[in-house]
Protein backbone atom coordinates (compact mmCIF):
# COMPACT_ATOMS: atom_id res chain seq x y z
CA UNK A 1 -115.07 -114.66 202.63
CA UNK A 2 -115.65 -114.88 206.50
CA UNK A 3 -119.92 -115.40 205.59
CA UNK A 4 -119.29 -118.02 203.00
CA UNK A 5 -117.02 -120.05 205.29
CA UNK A 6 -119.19 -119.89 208.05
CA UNK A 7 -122.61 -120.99 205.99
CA UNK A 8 -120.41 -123.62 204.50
CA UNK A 9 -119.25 -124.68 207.98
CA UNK A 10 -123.62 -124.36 208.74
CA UNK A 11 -123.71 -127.45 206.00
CA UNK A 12 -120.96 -129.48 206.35
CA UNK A 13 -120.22 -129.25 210.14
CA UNK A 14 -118.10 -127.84 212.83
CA UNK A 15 -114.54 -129.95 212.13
CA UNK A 16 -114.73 -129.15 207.97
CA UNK A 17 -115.91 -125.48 209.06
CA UNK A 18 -113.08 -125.32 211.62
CA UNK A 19 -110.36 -126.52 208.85
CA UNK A 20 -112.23 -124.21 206.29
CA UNK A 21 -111.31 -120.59 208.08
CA UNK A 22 -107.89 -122.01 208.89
CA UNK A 23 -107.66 -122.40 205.23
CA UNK A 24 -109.11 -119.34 204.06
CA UNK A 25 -108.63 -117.10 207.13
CA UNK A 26 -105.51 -115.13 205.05
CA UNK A 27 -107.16 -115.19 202.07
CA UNK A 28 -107.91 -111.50 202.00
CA UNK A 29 -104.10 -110.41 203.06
CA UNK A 30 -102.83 -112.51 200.84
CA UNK A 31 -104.57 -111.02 197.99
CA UNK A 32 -103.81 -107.50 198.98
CA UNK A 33 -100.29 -108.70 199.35
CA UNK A 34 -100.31 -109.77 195.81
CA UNK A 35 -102.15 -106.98 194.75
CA UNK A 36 -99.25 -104.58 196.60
CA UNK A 37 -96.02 -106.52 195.00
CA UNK A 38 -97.53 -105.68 192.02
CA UNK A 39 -98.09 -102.38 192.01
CA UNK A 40 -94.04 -102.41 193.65
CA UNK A 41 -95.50 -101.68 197.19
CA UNK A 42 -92.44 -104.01 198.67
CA UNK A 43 -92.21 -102.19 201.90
CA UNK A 44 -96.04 -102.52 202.19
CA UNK A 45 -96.30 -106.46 202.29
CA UNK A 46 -93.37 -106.59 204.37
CA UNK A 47 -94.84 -104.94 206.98
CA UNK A 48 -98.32 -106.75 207.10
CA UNK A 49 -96.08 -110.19 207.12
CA UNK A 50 -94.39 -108.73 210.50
CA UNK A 51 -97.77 -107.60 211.41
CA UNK A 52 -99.14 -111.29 211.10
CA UNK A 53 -96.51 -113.14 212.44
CA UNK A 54 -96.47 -110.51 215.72
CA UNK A 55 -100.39 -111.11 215.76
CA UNK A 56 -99.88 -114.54 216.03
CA UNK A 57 -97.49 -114.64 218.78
CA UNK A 58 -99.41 -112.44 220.66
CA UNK A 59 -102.46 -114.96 220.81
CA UNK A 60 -100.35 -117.64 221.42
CA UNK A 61 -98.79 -115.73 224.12
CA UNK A 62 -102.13 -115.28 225.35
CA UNK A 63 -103.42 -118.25 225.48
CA UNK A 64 -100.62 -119.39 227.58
CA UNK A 65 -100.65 -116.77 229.96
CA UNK A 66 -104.38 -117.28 231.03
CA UNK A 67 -103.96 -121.32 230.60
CA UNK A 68 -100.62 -120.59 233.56
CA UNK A 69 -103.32 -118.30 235.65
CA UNK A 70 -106.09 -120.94 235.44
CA UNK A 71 -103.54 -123.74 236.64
CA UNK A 72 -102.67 -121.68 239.60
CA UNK A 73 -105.62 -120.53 240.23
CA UNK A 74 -107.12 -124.09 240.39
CA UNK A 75 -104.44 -126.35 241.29
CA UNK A 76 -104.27 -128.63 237.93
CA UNK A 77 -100.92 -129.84 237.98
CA UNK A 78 -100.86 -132.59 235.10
CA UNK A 79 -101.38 -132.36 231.60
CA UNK A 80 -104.81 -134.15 230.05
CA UNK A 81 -107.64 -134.47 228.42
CA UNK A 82 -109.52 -134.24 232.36
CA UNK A 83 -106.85 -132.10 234.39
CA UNK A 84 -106.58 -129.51 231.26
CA UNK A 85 -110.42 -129.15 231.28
CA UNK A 86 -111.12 -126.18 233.72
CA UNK A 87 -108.00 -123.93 232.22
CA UNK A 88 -109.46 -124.94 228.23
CA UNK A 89 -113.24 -123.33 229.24
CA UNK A 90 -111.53 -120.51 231.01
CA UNK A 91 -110.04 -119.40 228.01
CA UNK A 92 -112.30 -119.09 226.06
CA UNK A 93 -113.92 -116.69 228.38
């Protein structure tokens, strides 16, 4: 799933690419999850939606930790497309 959204993203460039694995980036847990309620695995799918949703706040957590160190670190104090520059590139690093 991950190849055939990245050659897609290859053709039809980086914003359709972009929306394409935020589209189909669950795919596979949701089809395991599916898979699981059917066989009666309740417990199972419950878990990996806790596991996703504590995923996800970790990398948002993340990504607001290091964009708080880059501001302090560099002395941006105002929100835009210029000032938030420096802190964007650093975390990416």
């Amino acid at each position: 799933m991950g190849r055939a959204t990245e050659e897609l993203a290859e053709h039809l460039g980086e914003g359709i690419g972009g929306l394409l694995n935020a589209t189909f980036g669950n795919a596979a847990e949701l089809i395991i999850a599916l898979t699981a309620l059917r066989a009666g695995l309740h417990d199972v799918v419950k878990t990996s939606i806790v596991g996703s949703i504590n995923r996800a706040i970790g990398a948002r957590r993340r990504l607001g930790t290091s964009w708080r160190r880059c501001r302090i670190r560099t002395g941006v104090r105002f929100r835009g497309s210029e000032g938030d520059a420096p802190c964007s590139a650093a975390s990416l690093v």
